[in-house]
C-alpha atoms as a PDB file:
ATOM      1  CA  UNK A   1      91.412  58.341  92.006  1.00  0.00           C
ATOM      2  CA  UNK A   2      93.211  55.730  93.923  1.00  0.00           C
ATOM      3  CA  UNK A   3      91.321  52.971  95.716  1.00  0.00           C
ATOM      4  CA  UNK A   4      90.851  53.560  99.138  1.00  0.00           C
ATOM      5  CA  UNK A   5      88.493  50.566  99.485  1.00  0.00           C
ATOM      6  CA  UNK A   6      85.250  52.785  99.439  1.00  0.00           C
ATOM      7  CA  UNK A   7      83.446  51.162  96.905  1.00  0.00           C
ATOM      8  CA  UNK A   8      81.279  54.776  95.598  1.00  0.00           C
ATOM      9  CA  UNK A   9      77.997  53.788  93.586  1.00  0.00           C
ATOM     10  CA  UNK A  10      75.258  56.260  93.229  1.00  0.00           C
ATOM     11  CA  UNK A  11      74.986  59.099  95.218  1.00  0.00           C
ATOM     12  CA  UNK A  12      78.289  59.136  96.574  1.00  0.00           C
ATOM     13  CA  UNK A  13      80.052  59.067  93.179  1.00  0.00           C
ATOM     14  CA  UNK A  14      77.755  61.298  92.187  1.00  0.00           C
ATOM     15  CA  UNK A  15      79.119  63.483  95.451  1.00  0.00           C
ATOM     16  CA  UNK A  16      82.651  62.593  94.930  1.00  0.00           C
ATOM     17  CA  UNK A  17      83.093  63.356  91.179  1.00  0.00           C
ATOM     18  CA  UNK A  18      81.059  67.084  92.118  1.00  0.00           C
ATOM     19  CA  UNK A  19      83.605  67.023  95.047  1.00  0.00           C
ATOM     20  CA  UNK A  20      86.594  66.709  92.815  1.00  0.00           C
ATOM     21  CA  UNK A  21      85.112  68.986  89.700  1.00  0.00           C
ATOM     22  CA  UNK A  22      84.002  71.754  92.289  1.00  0.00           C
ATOM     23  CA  UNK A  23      86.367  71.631  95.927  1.00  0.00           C
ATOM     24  CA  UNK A  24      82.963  72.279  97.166  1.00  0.00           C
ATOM     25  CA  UNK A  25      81.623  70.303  99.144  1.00  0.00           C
ATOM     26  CA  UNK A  26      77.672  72.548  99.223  1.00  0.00           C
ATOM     27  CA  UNK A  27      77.974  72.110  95.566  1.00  0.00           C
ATOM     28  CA  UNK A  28      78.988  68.202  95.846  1.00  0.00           C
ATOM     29  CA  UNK A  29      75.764  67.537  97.917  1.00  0.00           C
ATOM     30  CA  UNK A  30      73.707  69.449  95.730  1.00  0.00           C
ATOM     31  CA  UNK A  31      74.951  67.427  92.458  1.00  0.00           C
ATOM     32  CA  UNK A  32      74.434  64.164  94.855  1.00  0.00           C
ATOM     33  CA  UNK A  33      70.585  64.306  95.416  1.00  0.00           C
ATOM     34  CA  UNK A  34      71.783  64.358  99.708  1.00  0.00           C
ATOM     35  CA  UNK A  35      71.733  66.814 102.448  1.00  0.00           C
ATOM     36  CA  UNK A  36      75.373  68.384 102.975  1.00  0.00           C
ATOM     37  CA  UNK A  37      75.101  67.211 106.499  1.00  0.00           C
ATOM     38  CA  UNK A  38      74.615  63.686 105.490  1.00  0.00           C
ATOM     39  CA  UNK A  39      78.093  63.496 103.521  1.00  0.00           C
ATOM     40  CA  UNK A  40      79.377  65.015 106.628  1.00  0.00           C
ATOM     41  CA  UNK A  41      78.387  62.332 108.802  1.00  0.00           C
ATOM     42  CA  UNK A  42      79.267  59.731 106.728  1.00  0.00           C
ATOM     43  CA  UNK A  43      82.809  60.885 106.364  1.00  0.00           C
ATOM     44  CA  UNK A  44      83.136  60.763 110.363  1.00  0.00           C
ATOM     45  CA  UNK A  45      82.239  57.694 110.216  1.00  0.00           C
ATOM     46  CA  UNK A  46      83.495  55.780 107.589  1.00  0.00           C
ATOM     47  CA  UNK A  47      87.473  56.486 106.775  1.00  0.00           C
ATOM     48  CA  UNK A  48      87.494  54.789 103.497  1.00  0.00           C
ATOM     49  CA  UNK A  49      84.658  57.287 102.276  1.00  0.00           C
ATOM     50  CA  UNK A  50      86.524  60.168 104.421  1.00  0.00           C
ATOM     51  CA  UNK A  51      89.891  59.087 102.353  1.00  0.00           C
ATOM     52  CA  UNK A  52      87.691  59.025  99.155  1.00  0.00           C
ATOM     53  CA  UNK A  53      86.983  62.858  99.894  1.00  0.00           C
ATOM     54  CA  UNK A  54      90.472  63.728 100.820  1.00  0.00           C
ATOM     55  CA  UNK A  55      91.618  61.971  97.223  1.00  0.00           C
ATOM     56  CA  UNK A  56      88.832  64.230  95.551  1.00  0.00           C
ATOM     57  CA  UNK A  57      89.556  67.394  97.224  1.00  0.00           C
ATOM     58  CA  UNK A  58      93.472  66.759  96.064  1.00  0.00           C
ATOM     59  CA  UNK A  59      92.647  65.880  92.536  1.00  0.00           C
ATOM     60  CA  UNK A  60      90.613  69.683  92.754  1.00  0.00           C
ATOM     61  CA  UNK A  61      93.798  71.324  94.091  1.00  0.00           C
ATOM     62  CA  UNK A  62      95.701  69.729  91.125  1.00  0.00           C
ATOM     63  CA  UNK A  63      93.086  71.590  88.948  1.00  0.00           C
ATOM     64  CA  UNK A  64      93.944  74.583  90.328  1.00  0.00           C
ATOM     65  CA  UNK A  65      97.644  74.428  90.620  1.00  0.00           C
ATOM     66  CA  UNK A  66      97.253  73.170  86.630  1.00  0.00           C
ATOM     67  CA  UNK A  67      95.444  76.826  86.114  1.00  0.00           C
ATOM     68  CA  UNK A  68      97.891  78.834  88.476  1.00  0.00           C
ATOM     69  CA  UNK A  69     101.073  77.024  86.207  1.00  0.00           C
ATOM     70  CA  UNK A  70      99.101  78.004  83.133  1.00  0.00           C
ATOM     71  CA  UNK A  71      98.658  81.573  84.066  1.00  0.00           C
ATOM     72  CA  UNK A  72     102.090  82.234  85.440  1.00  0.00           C
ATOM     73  CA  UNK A  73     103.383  81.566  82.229  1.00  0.00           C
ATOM     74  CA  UNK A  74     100.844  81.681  79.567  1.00  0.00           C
ATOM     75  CA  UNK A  75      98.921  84.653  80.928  1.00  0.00           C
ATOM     76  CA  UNK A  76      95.432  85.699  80.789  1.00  0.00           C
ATOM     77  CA  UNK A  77      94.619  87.966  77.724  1.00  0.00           C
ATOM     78  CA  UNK A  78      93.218  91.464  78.393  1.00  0.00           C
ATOM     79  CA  UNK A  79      91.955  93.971  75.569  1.00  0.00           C
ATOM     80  CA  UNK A  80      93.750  96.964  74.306  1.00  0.00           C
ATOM     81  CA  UNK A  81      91.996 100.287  73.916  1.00  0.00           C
ATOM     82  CA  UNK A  82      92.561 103.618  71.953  1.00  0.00           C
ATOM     83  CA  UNK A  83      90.026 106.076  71.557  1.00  0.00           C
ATOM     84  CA  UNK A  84      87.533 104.336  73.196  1.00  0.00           C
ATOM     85  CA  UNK A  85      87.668 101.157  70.795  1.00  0.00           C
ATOM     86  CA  UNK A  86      89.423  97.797  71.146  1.00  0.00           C
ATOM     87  CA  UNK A  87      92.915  97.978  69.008  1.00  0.00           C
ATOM     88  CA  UNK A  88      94.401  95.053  70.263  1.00  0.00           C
ATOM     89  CA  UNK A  89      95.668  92.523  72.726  1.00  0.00           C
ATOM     90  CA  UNK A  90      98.372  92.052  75.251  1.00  0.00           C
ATOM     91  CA  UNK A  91      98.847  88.745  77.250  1.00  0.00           C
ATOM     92  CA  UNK A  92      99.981  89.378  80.707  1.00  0.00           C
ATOM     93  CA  UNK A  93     101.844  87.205  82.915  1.00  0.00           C
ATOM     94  CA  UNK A  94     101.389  86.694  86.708  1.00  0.00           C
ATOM     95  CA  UNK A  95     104.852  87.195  88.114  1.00  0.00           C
ATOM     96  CA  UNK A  96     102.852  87.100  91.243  1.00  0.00           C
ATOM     97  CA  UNK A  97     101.679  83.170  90.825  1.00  0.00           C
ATOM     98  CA  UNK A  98     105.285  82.111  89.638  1.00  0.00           C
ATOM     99  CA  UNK A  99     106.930  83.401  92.202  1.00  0.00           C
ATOM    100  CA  UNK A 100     103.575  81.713  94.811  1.00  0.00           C
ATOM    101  CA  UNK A 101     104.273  78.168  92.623  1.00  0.00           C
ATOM    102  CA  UNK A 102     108.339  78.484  92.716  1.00  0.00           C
ATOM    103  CA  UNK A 103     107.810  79.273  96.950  1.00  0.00           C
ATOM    104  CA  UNK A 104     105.314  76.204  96.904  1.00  0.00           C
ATOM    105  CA  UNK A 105     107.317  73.317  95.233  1.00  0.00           C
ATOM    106  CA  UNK A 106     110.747  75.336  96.296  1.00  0.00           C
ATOM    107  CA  UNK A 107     110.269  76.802  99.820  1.00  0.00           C
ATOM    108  CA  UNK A 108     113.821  76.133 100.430  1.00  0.00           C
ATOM    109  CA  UNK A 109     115.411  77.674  97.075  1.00  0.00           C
ATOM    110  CA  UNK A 110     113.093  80.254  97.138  1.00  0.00           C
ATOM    111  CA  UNK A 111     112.147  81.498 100.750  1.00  0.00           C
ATOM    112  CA  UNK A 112     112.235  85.020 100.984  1.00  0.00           C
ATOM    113  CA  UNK A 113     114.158  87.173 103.250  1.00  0.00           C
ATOM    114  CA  UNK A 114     110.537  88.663 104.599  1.00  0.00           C
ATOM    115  CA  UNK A 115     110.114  85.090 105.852  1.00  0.00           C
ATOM    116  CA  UNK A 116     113.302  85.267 107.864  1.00  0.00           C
ATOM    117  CA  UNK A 117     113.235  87.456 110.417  1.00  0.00           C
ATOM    118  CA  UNK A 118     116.525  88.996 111.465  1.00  0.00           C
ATOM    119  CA  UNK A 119     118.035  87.644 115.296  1.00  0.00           C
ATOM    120  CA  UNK A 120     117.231  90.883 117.530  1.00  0.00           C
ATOM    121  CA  UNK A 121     119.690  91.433 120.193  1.00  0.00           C
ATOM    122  CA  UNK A 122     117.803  93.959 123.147  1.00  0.00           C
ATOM    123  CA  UNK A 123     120.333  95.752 125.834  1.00  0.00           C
ATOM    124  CA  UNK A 124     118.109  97.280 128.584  1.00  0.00           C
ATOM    125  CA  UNK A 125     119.964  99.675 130.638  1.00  0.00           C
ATOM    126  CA  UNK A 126     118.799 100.696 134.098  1.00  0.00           C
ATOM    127  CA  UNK A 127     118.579 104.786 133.830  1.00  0.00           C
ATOM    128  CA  UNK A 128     116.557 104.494 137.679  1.00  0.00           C
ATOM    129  CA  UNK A 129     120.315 103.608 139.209  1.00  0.00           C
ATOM    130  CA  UNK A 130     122.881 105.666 140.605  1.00  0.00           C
ATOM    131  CA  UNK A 131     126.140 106.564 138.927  1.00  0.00           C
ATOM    132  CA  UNK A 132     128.917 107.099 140.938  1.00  0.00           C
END
């Protein structure tokens, strides 16, 4: 992490390193010994520590936008059966996460017509008048 002039020692790098392993913060204060609502407080009231956490939560997202890459491409393995036994293995792709990544770092290139609605042009017509 980058220094955001919160010195963490103790408990609160204990909180911060959960923090950036987990994204959870109930999980953080559990690893750090402190009540949940303690790290809360302190990160209203102290904006290095409440940078600290921001830097932790964003080195978690890069963990899971490292595991979204890697199964867009790579794929997760799933077993092949026959007969009721395993006879093999097929990788399989997420086209699903590419195409969620390629949006992300890409909205312009890859924005999708669903995300554009079509201008709507409404003529309303008065059927109460008289025609003459």
């Amino acid at each position: 992490m980058t220094d955001t002039g919160f010195n963490a020692r103790g408990a609160a790098r204990r909180f911060l390193d959960a923090l950036a392993e987990t994204g959870s913060v109930r999980a953080a204060a559990s690893a750090s010994g402190r009540a949940r609502g303690a790290w809360l407080a302190l990160r209203g009231r102290d904006a290095a520590f409440a940078r600290a956490w921001d830097e932790a939560l964003d080195a978690y997202v890069e963990v899971l936008e490292a595991e979204a890459d890697r199964r867009a491409l790579g794929g997760e393995s799933e077993p092949v059966f026959y007969g009721g036994k395993q006879v093999g293995v097929k990788t399989r792709a997420s086209d699903s996460l590419l195409m969620f990544r390629l949006k992300a770092l890409r909205p312009q290139r890859y924005k999708g017509a669903a995300e554009e609605p079509e201008g709507l042009t409404v003529r309303v017509r008065d059927f109460t008048a008289d025609e003459d």
